[in-house]
Protein backbone atom coordinates (compact mmCIF):
# COMPACT_ATOMS: atom_id res chain seq x y z
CA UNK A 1 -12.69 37.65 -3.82
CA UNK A 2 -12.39 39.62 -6.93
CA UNK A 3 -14.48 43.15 -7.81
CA UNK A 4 -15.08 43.23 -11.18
CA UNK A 5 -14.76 47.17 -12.24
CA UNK A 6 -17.57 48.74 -14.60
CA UNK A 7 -15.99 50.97 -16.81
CA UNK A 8 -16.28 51.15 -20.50
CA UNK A 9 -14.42 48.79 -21.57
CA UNK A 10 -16.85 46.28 -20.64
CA UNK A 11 -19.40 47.96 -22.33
CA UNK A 12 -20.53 47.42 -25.24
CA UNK A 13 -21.54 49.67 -28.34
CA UNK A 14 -24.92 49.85 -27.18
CA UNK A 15 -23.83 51.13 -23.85
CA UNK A 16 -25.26 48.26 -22.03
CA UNK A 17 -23.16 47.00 -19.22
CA UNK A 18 -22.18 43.52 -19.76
CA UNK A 19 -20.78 43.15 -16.65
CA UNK A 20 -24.16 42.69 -15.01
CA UNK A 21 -25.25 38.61 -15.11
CA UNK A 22 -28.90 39.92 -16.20
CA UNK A 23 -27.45 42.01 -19.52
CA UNK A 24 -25.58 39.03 -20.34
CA UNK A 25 -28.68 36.47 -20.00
CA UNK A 26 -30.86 39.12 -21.95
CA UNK A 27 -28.72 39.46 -24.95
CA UNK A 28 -29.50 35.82 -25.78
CA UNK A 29 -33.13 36.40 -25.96
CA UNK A 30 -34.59 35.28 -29.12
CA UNK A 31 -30.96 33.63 -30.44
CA UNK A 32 -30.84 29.98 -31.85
CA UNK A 33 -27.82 29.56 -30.21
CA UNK A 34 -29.60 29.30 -26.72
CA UNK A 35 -31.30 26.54 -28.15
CA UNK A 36 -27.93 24.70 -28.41
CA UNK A 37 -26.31 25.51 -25.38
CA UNK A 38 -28.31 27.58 -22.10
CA UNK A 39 -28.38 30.85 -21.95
CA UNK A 40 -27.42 31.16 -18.60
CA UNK A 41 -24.54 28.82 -18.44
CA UNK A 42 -23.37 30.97 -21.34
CA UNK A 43 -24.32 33.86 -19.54
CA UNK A 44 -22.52 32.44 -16.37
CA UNK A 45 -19.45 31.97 -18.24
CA UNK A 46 -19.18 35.57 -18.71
CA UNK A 47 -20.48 35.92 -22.14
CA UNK A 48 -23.14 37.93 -24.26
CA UNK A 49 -24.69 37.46 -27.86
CA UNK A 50 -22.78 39.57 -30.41
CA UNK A 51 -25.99 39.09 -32.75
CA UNK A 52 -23.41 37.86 -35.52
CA UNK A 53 -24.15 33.82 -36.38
CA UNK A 54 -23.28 31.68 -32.96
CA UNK A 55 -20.48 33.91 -32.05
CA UNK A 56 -20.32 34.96 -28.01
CA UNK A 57 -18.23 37.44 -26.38
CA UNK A 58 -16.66 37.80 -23.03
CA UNK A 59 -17.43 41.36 -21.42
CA UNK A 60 -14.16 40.90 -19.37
CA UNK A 61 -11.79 39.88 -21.89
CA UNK A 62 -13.11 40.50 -24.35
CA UNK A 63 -12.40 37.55 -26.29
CA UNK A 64 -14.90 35.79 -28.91
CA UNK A 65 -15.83 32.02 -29.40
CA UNK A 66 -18.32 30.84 -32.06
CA UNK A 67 -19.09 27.35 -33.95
CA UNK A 68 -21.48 26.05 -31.19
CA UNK A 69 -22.18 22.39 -30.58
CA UNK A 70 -24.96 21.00 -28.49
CA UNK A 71 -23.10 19.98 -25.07
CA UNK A 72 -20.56 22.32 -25.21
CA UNK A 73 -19.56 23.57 -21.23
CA UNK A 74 -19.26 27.54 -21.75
CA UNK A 75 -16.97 27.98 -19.30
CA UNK A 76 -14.49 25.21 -20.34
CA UNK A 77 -14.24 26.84 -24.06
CA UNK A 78 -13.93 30.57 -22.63
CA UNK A 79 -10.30 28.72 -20.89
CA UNK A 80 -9.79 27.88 -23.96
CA UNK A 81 -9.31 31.23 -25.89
CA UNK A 82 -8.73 33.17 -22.89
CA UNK A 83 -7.18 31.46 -19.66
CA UNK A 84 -5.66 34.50 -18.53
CA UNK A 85 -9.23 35.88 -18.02
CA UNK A 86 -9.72 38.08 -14.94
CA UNK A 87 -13.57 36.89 -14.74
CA UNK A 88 -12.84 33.41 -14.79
CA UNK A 89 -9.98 33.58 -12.38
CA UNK A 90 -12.14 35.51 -9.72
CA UNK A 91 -15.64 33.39 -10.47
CA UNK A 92 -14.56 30.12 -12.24
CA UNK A 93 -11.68 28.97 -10.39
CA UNK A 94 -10.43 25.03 -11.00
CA UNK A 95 -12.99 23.74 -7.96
CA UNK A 96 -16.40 22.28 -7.08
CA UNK A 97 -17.97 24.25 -3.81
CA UNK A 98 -17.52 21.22 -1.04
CA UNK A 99 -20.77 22.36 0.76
CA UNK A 100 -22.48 20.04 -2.06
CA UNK A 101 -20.71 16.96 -1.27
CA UNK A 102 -19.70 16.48 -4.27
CA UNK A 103 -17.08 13.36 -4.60
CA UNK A 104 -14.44 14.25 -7.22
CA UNK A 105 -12.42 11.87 -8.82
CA UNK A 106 -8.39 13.58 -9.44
CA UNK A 107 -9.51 14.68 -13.10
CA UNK A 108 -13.21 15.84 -12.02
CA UNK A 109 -16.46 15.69 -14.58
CA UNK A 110 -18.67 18.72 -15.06
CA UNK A 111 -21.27 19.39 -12.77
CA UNK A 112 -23.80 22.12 -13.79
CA UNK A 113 -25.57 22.61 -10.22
CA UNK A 114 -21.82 22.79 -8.37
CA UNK A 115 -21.17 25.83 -11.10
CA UNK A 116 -23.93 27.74 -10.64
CA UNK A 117 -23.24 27.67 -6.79
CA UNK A 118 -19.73 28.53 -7.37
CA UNK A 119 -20.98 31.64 -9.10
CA UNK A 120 -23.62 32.59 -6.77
CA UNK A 121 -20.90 32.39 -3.97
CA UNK A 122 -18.26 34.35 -5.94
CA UNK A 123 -20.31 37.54 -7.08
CA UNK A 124 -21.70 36.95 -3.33
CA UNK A 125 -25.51 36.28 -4.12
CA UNK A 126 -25.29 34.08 -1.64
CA UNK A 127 -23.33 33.85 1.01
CA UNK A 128 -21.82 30.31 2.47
CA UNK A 129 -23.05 30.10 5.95
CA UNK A 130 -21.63 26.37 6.65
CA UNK A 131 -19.97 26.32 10.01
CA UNK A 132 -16.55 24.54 10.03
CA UNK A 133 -14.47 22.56 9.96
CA UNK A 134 -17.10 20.29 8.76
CA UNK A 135 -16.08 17.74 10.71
CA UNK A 136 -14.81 19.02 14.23
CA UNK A 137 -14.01 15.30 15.58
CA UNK A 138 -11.16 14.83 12.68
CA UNK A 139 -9.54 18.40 13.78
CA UNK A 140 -6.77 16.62 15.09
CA UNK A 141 -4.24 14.92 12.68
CA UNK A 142 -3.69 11.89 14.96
CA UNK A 143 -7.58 10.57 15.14
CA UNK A 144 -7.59 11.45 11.21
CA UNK A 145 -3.87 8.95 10.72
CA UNK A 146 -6.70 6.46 12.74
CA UNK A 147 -8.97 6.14 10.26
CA UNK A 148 -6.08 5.02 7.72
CA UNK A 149 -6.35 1.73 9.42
CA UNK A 150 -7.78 0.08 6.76
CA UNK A 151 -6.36 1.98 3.99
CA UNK A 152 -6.26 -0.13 1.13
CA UNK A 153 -2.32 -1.04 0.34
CA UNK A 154 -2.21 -0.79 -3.65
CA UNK A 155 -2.93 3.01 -3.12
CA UNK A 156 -0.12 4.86 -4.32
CA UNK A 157 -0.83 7.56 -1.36
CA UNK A 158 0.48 7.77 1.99
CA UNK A 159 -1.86 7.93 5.21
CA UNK A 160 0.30 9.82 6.80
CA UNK A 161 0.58 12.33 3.74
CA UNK A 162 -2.98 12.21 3.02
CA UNK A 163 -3.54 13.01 7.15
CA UNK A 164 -1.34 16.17 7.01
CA UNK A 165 -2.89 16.99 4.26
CA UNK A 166 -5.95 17.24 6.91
CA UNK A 167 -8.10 14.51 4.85
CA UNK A 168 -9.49 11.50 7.07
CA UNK A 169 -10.52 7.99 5.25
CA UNK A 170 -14.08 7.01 4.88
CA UNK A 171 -13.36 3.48 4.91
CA UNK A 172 -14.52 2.94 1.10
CA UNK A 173 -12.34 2.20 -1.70
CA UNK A 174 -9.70 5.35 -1.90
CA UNK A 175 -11.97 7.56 -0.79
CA UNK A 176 -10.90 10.29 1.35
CA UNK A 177 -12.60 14.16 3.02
CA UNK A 178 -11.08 17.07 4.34
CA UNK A 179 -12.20 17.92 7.56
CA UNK A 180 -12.47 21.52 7.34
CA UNK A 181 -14.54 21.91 3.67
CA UNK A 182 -15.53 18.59 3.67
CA UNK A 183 -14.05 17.95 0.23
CA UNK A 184 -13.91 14.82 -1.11
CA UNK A 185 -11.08 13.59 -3.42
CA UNK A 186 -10.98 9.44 -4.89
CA UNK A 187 -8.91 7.95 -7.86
CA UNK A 188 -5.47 8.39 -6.12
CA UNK A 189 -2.51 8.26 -8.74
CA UNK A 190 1.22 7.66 -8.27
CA UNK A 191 2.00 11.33 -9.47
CA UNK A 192 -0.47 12.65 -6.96
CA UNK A 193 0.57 15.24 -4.01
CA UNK A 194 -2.05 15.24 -1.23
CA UNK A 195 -1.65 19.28 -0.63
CA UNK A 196 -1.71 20.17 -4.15
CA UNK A 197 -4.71 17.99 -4.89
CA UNK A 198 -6.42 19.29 -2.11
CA UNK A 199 -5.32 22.86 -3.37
CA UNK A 200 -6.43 22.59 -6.55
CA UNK A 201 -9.56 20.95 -6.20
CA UNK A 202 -10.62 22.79 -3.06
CA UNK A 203 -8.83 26.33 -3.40
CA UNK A 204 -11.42 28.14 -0.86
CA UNK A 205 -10.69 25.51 1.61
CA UNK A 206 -9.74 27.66 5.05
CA UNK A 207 -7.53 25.00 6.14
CA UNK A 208 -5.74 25.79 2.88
CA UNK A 209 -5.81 28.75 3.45
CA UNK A 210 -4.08 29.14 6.59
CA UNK A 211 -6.84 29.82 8.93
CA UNK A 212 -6.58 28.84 12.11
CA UNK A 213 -9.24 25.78 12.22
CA UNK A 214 -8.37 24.01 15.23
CA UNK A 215 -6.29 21.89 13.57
CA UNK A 216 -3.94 19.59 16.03
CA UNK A 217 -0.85 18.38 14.33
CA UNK A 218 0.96 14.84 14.80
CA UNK A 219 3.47 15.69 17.76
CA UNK A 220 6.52 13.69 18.56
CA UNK A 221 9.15 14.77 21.21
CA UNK A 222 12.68 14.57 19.92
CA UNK A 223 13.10 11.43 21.87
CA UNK A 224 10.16 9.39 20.26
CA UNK A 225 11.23 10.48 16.56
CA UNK A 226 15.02 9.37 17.70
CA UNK A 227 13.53 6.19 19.36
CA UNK A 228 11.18 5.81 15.93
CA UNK A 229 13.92 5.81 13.43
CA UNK A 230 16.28 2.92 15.84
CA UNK A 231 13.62 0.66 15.70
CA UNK A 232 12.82 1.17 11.96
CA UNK A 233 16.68 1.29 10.98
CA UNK A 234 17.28 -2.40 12.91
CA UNK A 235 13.56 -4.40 12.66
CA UNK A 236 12.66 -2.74 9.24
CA UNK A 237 14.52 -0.54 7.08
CA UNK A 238 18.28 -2.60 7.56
CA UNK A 239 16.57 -5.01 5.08
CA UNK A 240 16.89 -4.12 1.40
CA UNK A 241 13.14 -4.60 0.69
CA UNK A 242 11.97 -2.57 3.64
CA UNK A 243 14.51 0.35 2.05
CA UNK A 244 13.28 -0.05 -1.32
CA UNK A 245 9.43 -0.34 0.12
CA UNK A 246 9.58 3.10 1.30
CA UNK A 247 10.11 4.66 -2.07
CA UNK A 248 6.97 2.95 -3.25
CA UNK A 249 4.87 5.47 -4.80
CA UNK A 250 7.31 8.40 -5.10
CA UNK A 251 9.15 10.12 -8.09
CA UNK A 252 13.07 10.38 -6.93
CA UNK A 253 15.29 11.76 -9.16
CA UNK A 254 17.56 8.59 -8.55
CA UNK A 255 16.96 4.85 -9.28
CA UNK A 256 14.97 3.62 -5.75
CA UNK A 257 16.78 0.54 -5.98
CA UNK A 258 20.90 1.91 -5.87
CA UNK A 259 19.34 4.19 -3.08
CA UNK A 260 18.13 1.24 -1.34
CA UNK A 261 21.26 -0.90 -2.13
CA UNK A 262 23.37 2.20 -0.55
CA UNK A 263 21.62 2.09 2.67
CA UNK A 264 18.64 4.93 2.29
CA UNK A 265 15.10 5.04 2.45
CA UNK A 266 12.70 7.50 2.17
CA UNK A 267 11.99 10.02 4.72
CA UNK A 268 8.27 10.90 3.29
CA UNK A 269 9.63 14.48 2.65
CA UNK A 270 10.50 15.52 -0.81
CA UNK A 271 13.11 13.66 -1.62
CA UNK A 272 15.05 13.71 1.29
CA UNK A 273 16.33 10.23 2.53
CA UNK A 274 18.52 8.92 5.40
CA UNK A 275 20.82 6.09 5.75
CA UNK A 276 19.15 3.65 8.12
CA UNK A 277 22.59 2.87 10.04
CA UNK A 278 24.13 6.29 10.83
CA UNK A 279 21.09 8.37 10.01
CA UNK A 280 22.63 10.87 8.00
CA UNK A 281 20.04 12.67 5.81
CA UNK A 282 20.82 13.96 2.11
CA UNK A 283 18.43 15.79 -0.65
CA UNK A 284 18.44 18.16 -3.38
CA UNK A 285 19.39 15.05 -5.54
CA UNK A 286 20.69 15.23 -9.25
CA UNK A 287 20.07 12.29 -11.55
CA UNK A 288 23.52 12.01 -12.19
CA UNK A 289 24.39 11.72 -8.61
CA UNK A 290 25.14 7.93 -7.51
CA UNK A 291 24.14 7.29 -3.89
CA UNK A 292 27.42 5.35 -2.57
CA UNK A 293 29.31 8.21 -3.79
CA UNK A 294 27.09 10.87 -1.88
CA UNK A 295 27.28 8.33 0.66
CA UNK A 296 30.72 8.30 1.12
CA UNK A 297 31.42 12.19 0.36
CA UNK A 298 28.86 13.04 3.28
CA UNK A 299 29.56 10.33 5.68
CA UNK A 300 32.38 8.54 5.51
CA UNK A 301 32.46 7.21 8.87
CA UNK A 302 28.93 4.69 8.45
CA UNK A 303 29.23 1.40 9.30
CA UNK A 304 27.14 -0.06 6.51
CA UNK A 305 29.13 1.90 4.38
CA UNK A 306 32.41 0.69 5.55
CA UNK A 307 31.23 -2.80 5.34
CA UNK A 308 29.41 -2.33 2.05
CA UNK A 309 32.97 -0.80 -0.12
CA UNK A 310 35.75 -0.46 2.38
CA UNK A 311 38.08 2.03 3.39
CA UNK A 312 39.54 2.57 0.12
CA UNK A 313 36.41 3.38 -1.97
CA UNK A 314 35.62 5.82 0.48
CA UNK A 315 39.29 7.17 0.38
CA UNK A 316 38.81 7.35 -3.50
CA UNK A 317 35.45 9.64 -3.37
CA UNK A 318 36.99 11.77 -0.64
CA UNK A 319 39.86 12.79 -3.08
CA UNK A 320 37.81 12.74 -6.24
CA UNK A 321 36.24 16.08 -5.08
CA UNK A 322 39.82 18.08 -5.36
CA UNK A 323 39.09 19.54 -9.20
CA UNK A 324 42.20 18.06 -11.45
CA UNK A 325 44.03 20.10 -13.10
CA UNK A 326 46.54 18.93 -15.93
CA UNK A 327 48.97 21.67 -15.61
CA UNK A 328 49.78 20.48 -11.57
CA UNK A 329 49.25 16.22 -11.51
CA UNK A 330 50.91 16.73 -8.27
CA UNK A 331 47.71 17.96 -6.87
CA UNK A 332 44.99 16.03 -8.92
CA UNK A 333 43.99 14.01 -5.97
CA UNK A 334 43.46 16.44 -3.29
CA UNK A 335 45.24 18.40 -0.41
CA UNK A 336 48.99 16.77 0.17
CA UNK A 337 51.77 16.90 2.54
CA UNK A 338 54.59 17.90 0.01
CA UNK A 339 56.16 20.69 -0.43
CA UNK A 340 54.30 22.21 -3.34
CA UNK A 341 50.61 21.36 -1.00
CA UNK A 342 49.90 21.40 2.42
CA UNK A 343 52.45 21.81 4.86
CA UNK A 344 52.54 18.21 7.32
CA UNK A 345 51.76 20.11 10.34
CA UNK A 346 48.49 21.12 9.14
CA UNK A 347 47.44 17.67 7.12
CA UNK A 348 45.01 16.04 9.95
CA UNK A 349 43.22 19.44 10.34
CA UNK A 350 42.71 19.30 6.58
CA UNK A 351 41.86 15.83 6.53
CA UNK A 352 38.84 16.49 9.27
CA UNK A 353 37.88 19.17 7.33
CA UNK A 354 37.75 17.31 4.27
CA UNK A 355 35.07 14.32 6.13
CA UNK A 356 33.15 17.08 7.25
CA UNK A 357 31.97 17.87 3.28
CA UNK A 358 34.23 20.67 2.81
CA UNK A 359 35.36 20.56 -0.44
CA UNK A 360 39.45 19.84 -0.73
CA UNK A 361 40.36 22.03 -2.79
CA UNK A 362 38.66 24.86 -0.59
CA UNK A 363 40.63 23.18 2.45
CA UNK A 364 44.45 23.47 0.32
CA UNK A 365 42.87 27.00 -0.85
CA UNK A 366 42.43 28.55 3.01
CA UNK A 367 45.15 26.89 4.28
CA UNK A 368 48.03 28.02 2.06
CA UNK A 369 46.15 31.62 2.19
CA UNK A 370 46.47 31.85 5.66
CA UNK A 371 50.41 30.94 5.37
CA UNK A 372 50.68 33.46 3.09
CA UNK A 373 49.01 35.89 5.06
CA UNK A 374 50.67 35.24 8.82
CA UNK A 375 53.20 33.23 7.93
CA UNK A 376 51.59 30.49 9.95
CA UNK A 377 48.70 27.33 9.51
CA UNK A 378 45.38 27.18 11.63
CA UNK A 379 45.72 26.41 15.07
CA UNK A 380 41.88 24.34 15.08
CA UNK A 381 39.89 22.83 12.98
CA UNK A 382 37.22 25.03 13.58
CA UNK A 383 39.03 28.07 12.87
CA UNK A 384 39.50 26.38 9.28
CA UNK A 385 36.07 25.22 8.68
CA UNK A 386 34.88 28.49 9.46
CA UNK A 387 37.22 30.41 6.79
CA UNK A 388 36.25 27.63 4.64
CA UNK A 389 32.29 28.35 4.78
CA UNK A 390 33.06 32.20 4.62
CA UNK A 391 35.26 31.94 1.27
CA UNK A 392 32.73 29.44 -0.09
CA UNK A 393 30.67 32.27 -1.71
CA UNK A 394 33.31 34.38 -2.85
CA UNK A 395 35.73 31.57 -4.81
CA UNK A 396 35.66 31.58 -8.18
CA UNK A 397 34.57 27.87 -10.38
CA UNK A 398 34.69 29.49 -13.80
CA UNK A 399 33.57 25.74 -15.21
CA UNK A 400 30.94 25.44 -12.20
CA UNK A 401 27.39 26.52 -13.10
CA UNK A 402 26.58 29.16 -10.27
CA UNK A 403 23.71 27.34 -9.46
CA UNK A 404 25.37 24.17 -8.24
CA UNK A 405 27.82 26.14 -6.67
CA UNK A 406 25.15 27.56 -4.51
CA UNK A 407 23.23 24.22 -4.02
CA UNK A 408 27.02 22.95 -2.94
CA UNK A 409 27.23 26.06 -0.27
CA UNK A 410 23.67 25.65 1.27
CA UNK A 411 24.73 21.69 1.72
CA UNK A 412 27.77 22.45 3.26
CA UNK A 413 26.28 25.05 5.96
CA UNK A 414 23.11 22.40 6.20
CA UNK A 415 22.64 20.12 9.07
CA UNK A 416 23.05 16.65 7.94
CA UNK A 417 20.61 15.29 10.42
CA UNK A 418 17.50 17.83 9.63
CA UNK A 419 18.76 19.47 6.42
CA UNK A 420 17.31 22.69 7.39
CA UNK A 421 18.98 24.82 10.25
CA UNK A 422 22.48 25.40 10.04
CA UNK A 423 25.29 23.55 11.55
CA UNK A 424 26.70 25.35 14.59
CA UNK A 425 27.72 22.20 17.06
CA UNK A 426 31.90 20.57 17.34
CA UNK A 427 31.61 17.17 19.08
CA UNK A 428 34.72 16.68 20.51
CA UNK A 429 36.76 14.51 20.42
CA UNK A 430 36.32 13.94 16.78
CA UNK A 431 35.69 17.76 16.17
CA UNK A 432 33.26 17.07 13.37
CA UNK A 433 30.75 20.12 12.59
CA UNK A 434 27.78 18.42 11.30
CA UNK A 435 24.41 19.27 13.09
CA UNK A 436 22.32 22.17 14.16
CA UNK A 437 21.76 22.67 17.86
CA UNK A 438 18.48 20.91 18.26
CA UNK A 439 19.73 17.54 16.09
CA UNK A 440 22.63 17.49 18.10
CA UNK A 441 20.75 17.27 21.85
CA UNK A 442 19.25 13.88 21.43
CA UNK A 443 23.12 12.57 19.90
CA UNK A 444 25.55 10.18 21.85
CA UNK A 445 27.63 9.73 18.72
CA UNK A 446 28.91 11.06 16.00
CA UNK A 447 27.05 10.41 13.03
CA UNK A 448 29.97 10.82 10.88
CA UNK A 449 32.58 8.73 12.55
CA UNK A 450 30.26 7.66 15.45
CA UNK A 451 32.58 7.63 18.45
CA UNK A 452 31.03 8.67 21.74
CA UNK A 453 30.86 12.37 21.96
CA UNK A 454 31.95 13.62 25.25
CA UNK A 455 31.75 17.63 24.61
CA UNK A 456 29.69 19.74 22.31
CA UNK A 457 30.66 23.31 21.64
CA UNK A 458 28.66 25.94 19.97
CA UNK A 459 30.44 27.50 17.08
CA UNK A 460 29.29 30.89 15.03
CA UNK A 461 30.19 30.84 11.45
CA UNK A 462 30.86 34.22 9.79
């Protein structure tokens, strides 16, 4: 909570201190503009009575507002003129107390009794003894995904979102509460995001918060989310319309239907998706970015994809991503075994490192660097993806924006399964470097090439 300071400047010339409610109400005494609009929603608002025609100012900010109409809602014209205002943002923030039970609507109506509590609580002349959560028997996030059972399908929202979000379903029309303030939140839209509806409707909202409320979240053991996504990649999401289903609802920076058509569906999560054959997740899209080719660049070894566009499509992306260059056409299309590239002895290495996602040209780049330096190639492919990663950050695009060069990086180093940790784990005998250490443990094949892994190593990249 905010302490509004006395000090002069929120005094007035009179010396009266219009931070106190009671000044503010009394100034109004005797005004026709109280007959227009309440003196103590006015008063509430943070205002005073200048004495000068209609015109009100705020003791905080000091701002004025005048031209009066019957109806007017005091505190929605002081955001107006002045929604930087300390006051408001410490006693008029963009919520309805949930103790009332108010039911809001995503785009809420004014409701004069919910204010004037919201005040009272703010400047602490009362003091919200409520004991929660609210609704104890919703604490945990499975019973609350239980009461989705009847969830009506044309919502745009998620149960599962809506769930996390620690809302349960009352079982009438959209409507949904929290079961920690008890807020209640209807009128679901496409655009809507259950946490930042429920933040900005319900800002005071301990679960929000971060306090600990008892709340149980959904757990799955690596081995039912593995089990999970089988069943949904062969009974449900290896058809087109179950793929393109799961985008229903959500903004994607790409066109749901190519990332159906190229094997993904939604993961729920941003806008992370995963192919429903080899499971390898991708996000941080770009509208520009067509799935098939991210598709092939990250995981060139899935069966859908091999069987969707072939071996040489794949080929093709794989040595699109060596930049051309128009003074060396020998090298336009990537790393090769000539004399003026790669040296043959060290071609396979580069081509592993090149499924992997390193870029080529960072693969020709290390390689002929460590020639020059010891007169000899790399002896593993590890030892090359590693100098690969750790040059990375210190190459130089100068026709690369630096911010897609650092998106590129954090990809690279990203597991492809989780997209979060770091990769760290060589399945051998493929020697692809593609998950963290957790994604890996549940893994039988390779979800690049996906041959049977018979030996996973630990690596440490610099």
């Amino acid at each position: 909570m905010c302490e509004l300071k006395q000090d002069g400047y929120l005094e007035s010339d009179c010396e009266l201190d219009f931070s106190k409610l009671n000044n503010r109400l009394s100034s109004f005494h005797g005004s026709n503009l109280a007959r227009q609009v309440p003196a103590d929603r006015l008063a509430r608002a943070g205002f005073y009575f200048t004495g000068n025609g209609d015109r009100v100012c705020c003791f905080s900010c000091q701002k004025t507002v005048d031209n009066w109409c019957s109806g007017d809602t005091p505190v929605e014209r002081h955001k107006e003129v002045s929604p930087t205002c300390t006051f408001l943002k410490c006693c008029h923030r963009p919520s309805f107390n949930p103790c009332l039970g108010t039911s809001l609507t995503n785009g809420s109506t004014y409701d004069e009794a919910a204010e004037d509590m919201q005040y009272r609580l703010s400047t602490g002349a009362v003091v919200d003894e409520t004991p929660y959560p609210m609704a104890p028997h919703m604490k945990s996030e499975e019973a609350r995904l239980r009461s989705f059972s009847l969830w009506p399908l044309s919502s745009p929202m998620r149960p599962r979102d809506l769930a996390q979000a620690g809302f349960y379903y009352l079982e009438e029309g959209d409507h949904v509460q929290c079961f920690c303030c008890g807020g209640r939140l209807n009128g679901w839209e496409a655009e809507d995001v259950a946490w930042e509806e429920h933040a900005t409707h319900f800002p005071r909202c301990f679960f929000i918060l971060g306090h600990n409320m008892g709340n149980v979240p959904l757990q799955e053991d690596e081995q039912e989310r593995e089990s999970s996504q089988n069943t949904n990649a062969h009974d449900w999401m290896e058809s087109f319309e179950g793929r393109l289903g799961s985008f229903a609802g959500l903004h994607h920076p790409v066109d749901h239907e190519s990332l159906a058509r190229a094997g993904f569906y939604s993961t729920g999560v941003g806008d992370k998706v995963k192919c429903f054959r080899c499971g390898g997740g991708l996000k941080g899209w770009q509208p520009e970015e067509d799935p098939w080719e991210e598709h092939a660049k990250f995981y060139p070894g899935c069966n859908f994809l091999l069987e969707e566009k072939g071996i040489e499509f794949i080929n093709n992306v794989q040595l699109q991503q060596c930049p051309r260059s128009s003074a060396n056409p020998s090298q336009q299309n990537g790393p090769s075994g000539n004399g003026n590239g790669i040296p043959q002895s060290q071609s396979e290495m580069a081509r592993k490192a090149i499924e992997i996602g390193i870029e080529p040209s960072m693969v020709e780049r290390s390689i002929l660097q460590k020639i020059d330096r010891t007169g000899s190639g790399f002896s593993n492919v590890e030892a090359l993806v590693e100098d690969c990663l750790s040059n990375t950050a210190e190459s130089e695009m100068p026709d690369e924006d630096p911010l897609e060069k650092l998106r590129k990086l954090q990809m690279e180093k990203q597991c492809k399964i989780c997209m979060d940790r770091d990769i760290c784990i060589v399945f051998l005998p493929c020697v692809h470097l593609v998950t963290c250490k957790q994604c890996s443990e549940s893994l039988t094949k390779c979800p690049i090439c996906c041959r049977a892994i018979t030996q996973k190593l630990k690596t440490y990249l610099a």
